[in-house]
C-alpha atoms as a PDB file:
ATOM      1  CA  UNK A   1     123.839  -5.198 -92.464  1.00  0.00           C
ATOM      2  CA  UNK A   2     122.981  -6.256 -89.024  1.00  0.00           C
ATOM      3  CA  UNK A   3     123.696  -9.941 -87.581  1.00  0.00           C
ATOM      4  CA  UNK A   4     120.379 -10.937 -87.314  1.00  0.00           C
ATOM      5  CA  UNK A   5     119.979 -10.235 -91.527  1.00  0.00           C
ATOM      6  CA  UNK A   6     122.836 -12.625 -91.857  1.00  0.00           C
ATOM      7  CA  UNK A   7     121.555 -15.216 -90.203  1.00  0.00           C
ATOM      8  CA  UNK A   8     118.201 -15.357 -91.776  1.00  0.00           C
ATOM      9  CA  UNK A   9     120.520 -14.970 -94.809  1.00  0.00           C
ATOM     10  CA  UNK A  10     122.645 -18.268 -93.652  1.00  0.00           C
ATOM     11  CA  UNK A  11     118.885 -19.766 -92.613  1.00  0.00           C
ATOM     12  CA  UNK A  12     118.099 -19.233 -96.515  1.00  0.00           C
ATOM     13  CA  UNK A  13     121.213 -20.597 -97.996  1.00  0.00           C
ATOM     14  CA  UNK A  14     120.421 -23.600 -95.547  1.00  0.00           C
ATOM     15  CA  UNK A  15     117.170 -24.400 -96.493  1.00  0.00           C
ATOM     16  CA  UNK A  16     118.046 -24.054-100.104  1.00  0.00           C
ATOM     17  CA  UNK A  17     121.152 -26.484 -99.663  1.00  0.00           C
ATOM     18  CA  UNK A  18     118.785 -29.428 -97.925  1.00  0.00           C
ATOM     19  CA  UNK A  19     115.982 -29.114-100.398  1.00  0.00           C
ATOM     20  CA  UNK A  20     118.811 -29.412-102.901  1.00  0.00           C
ATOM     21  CA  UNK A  21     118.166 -27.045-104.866  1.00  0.00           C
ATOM     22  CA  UNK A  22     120.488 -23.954-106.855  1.00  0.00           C
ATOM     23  CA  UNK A  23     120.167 -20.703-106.558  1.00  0.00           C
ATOM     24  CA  UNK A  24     118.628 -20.387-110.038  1.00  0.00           C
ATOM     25  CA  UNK A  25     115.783 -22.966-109.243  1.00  0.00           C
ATOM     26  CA  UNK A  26     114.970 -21.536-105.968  1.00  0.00           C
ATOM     27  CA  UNK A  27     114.380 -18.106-107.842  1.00  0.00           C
ATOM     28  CA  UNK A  28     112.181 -19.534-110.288  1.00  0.00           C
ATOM     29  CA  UNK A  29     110.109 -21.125-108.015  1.00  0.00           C
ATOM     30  CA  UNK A  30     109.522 -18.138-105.582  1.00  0.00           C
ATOM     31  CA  UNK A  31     109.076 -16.034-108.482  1.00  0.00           C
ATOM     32  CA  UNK A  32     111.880 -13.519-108.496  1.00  0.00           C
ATOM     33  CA  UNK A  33     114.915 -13.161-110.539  1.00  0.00           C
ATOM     34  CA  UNK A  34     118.367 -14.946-109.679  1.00  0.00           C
ATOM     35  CA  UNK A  35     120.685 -11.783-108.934  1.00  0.00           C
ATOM     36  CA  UNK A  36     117.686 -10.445-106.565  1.00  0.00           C
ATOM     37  CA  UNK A  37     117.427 -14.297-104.638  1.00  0.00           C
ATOM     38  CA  UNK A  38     121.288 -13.649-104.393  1.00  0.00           C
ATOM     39  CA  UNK A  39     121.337 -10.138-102.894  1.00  0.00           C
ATOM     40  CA  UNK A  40     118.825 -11.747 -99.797  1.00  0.00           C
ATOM     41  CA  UNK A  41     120.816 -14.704 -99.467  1.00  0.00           C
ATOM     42  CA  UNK A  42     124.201 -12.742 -99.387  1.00  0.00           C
ATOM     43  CA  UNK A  43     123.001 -11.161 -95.849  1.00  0.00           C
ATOM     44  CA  UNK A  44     124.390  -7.734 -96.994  1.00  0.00           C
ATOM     45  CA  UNK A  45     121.044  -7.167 -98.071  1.00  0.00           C
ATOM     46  CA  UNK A  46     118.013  -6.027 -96.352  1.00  0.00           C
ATOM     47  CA  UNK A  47     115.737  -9.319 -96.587  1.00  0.00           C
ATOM     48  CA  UNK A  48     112.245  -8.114 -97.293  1.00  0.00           C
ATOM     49  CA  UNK A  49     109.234  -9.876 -95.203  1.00  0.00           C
ATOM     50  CA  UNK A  50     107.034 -10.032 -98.193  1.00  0.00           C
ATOM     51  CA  UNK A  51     109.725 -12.466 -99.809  1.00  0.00           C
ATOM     52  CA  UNK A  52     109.936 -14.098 -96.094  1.00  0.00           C
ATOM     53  CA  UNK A  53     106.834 -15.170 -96.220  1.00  0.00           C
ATOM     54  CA  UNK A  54     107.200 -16.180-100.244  1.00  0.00           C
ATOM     55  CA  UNK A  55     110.076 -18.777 -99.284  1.00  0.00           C
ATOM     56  CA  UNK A  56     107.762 -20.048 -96.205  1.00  0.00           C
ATOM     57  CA  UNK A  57     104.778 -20.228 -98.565  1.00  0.00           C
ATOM     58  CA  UNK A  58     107.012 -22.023-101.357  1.00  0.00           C
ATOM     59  CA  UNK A  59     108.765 -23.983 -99.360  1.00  0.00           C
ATOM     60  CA  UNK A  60     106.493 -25.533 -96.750  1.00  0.00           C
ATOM     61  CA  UNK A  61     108.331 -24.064 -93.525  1.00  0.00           C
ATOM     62  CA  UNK A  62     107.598 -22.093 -90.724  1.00  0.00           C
ATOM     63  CA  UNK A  63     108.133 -18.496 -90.958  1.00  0.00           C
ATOM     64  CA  UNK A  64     109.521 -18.364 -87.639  1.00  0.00           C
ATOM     65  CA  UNK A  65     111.881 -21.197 -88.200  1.00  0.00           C
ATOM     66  CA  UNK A  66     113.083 -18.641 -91.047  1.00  0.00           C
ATOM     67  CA  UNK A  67     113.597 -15.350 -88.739  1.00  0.00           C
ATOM     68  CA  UNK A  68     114.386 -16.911 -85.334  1.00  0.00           C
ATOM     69  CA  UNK A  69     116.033 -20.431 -86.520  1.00  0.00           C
ATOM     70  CA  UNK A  70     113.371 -22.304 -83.707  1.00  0.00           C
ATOM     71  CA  UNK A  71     111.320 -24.537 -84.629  1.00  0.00           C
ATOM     72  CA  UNK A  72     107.827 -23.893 -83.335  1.00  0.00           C
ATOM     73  CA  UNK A  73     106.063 -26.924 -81.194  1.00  0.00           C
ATOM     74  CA  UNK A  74     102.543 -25.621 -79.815  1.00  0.00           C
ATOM     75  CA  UNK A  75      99.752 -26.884 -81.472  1.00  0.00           C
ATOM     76  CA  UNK A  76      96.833 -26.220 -79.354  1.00  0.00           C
ATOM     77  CA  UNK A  77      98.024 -22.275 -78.160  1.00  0.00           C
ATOM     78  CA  UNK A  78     100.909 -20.383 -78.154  1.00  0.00           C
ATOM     79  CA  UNK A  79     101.605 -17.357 -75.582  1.00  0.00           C
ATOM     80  CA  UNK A  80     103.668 -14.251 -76.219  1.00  0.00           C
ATOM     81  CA  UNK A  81     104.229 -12.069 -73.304  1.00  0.00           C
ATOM     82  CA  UNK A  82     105.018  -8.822 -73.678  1.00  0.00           C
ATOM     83  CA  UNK A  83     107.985  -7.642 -75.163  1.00  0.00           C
ATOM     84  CA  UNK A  84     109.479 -11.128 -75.545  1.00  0.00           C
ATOM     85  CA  UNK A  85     108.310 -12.117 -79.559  1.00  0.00           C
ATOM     86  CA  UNK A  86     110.969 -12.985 -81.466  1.00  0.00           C
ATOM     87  CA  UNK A  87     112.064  -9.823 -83.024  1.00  0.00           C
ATOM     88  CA  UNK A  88     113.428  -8.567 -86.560  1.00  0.00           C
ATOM     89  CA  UNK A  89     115.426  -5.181 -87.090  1.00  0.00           C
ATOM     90  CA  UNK A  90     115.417  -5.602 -90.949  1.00  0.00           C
ATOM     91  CA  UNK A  91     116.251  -2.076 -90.832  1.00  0.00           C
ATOM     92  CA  UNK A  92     116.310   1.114 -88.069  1.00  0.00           C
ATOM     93  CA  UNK A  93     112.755   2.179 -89.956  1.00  0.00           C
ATOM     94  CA  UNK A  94     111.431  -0.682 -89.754  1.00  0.00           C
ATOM     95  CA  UNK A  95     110.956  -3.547 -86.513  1.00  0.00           C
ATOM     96  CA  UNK A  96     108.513  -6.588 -86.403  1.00  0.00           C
ATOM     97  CA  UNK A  97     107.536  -8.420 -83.083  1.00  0.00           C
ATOM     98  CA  UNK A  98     106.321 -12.233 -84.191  1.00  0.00           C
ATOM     99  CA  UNK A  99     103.743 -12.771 -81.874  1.00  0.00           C
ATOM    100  CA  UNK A 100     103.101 -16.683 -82.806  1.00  0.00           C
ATOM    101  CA  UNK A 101     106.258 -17.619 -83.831  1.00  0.00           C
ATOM    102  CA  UNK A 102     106.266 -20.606 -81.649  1.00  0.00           C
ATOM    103  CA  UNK A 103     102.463 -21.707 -83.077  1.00  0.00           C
ATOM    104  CA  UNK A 104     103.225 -24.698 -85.363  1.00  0.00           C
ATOM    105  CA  UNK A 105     101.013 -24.582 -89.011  1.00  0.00           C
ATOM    106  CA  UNK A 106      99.386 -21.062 -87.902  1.00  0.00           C
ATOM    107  CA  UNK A 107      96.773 -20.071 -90.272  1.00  0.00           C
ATOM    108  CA  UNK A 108      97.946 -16.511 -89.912  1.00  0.00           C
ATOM    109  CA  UNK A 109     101.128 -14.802 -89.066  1.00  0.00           C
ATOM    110  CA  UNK A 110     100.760 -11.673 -86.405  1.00  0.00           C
ATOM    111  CA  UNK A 111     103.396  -9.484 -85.641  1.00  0.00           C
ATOM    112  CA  UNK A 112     103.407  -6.214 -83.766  1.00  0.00           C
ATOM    113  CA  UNK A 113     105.202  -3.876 -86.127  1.00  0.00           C
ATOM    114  CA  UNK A 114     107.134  -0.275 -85.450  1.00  0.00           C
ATOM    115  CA  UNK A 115     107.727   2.335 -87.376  1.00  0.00           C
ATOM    116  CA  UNK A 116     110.127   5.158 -86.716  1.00  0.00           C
ATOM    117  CA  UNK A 117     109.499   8.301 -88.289  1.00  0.00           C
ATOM    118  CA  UNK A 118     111.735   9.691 -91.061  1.00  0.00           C
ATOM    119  CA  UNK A 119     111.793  11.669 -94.729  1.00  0.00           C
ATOM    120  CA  UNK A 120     112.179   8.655 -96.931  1.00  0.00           C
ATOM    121  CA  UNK A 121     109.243   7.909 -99.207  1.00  0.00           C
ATOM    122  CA  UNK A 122     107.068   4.958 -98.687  1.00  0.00           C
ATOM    123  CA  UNK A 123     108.435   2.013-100.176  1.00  0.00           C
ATOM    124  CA  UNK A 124     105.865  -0.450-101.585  1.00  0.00           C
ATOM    125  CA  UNK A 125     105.372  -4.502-101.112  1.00  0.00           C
ATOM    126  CA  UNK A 126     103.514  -7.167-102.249  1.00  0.00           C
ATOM    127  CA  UNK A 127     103.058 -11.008-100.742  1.00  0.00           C
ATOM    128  CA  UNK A 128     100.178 -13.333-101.074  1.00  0.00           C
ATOM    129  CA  UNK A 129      97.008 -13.488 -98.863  1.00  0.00           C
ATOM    130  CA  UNK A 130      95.539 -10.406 -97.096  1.00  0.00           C
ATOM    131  CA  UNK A 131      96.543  -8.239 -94.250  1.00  0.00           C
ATOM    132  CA  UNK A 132      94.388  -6.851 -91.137  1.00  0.00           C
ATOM    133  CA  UNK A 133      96.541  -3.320 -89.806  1.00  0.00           C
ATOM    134  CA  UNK A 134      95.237  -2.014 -86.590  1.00  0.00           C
ATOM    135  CA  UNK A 135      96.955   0.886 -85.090  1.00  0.00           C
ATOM    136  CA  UNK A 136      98.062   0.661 -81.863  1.00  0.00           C
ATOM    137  CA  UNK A 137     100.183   4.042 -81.099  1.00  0.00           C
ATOM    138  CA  UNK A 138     100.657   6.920 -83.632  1.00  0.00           C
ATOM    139  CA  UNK A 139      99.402   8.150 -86.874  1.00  0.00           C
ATOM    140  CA  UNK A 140     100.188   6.190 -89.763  1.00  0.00           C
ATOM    141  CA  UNK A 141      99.995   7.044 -93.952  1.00  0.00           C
ATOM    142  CA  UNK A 142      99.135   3.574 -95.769  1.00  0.00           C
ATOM    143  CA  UNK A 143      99.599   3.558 -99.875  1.00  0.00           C
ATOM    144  CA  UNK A 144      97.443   0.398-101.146  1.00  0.00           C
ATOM    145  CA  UNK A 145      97.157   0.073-104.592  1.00  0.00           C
ATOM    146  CA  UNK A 146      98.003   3.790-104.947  1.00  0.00           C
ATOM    147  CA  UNK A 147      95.375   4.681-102.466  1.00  0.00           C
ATOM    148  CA  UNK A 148      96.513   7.123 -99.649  1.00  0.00           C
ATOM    149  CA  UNK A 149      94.998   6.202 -96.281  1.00  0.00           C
ATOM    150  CA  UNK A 150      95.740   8.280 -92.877  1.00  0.00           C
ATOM    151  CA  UNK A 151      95.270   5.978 -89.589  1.00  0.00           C
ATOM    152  CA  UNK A 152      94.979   7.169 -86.597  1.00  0.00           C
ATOM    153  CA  UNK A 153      95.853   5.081 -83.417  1.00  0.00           C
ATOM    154  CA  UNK A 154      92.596   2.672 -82.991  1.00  0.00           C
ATOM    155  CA  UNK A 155      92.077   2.915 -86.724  1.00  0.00           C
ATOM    156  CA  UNK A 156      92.123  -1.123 -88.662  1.00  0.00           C
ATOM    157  CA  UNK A 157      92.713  -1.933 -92.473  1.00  0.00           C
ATOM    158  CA  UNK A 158      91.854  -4.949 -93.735  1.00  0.00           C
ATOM    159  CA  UNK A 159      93.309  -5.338 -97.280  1.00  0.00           C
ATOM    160  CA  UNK A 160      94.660  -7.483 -99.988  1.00  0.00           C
ATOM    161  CA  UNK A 161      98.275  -7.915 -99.794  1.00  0.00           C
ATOM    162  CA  UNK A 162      99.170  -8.826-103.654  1.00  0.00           C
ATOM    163  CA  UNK A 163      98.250  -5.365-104.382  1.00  0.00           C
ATOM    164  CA  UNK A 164     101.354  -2.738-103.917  1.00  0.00           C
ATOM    165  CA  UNK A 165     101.046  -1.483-100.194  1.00  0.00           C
ATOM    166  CA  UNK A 166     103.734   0.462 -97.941  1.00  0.00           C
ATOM    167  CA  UNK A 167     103.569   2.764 -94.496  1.00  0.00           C
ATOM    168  CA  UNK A 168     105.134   5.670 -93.179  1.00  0.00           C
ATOM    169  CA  UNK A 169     105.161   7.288 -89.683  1.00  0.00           C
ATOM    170  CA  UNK A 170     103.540  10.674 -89.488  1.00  0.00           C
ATOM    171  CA  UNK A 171     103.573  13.968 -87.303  1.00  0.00           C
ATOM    172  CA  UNK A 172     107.468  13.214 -86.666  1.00  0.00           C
ATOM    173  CA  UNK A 173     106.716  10.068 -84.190  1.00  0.00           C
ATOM    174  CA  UNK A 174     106.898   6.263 -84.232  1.00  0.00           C
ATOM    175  CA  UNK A 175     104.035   4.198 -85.290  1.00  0.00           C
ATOM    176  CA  UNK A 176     102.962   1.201 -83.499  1.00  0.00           C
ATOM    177  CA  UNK A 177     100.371  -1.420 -85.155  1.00  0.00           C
ATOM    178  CA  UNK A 178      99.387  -4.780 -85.327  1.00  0.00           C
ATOM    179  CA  UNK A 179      99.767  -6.790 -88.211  1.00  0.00           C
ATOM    180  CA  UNK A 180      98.231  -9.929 -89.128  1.00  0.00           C
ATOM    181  CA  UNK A 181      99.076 -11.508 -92.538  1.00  0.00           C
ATOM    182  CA  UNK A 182      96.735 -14.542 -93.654  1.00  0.00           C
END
């Protein structure tokens, strides 16, 4: 696993440690099984964002503090210039661009997301709230709730994220789309 998994990994194990809490309870209350809570917190493990934002949610912190380790201070705007959002690699499929990691208490969490292309099958996530998609580059194949939908670049989703939903790059090129998770 990559360096940057470890660390949210050693973020995790951190967090758990100063709410004083075992690995068993800290399951339990984000609603997952202990073996699975100790794969993520191992850092040889791909970490999920749907169970990101779970331990956020359950735990009362920042999602940013979780991914980047900074604390975010703005409370009346944030700015993300281009290119320079806190980024997470959770895989080579996969990359997420925070775009308001620094925003303290945000309401919503938007990150510009890329997908390469490849032959895997779509893998499929849940986390609480909804999410807004809007394609940015690319065509992209969304499964929600079993449901099959083919965006094209300028195309938007709004949907609710408890239901099973994955993506997959199409016509052999990367996928670029904003996501906003609320």
């Amino acid at each position: 696993m990559n360096d940057q998994i470890k660390q949210i990994a050693e973020r995790l194990r951190g967090l758990r440690d100063a709410l004083d809490l075992n690995v068993e309870d800290a399951a339990a209350k984000i609603g997952i099984d202990k073996a699975e809570y100790e794969k993520y917190e191992s850092g040889n493990s791909d970490i999920p964002m749907n169970f990101l934002f779970q331990v956020a949610q359950t735990f009362g912190v920042e999602i940013s503090a979780l991914i980047s380790g900074d604390e975010a201070h703005a409370n009346a705007y944030f700015v993300t210039r281009k290119g320079t959002g806190v980024k997470v690699e959770r895989t080579k499929a996969y990359k997420y661009q925070a775009l308001a990691h620094g925003f303290r208490n945000a309401k919503a969490e938007p990150f510009e997301v890329t997908v390469e292309p490849n032959d895997n099958p779509v893998y499929l996530n849940t986390h609480p709230g909804q999410e807004f998609n809007l394609i940015l580059e690319g065509t992209m194949l969304l499964n929600v709730a079993g449901n099959e939908v083919v965006l094209n670049e300028g195309d938007s989703i709004y949907f609710d994220s408890t239901k099973p939903h994955g993506m997959k790059a199409l016509n052999g090129k990367k996928v670029r789309f904003l996501a906003v998770i609320m």
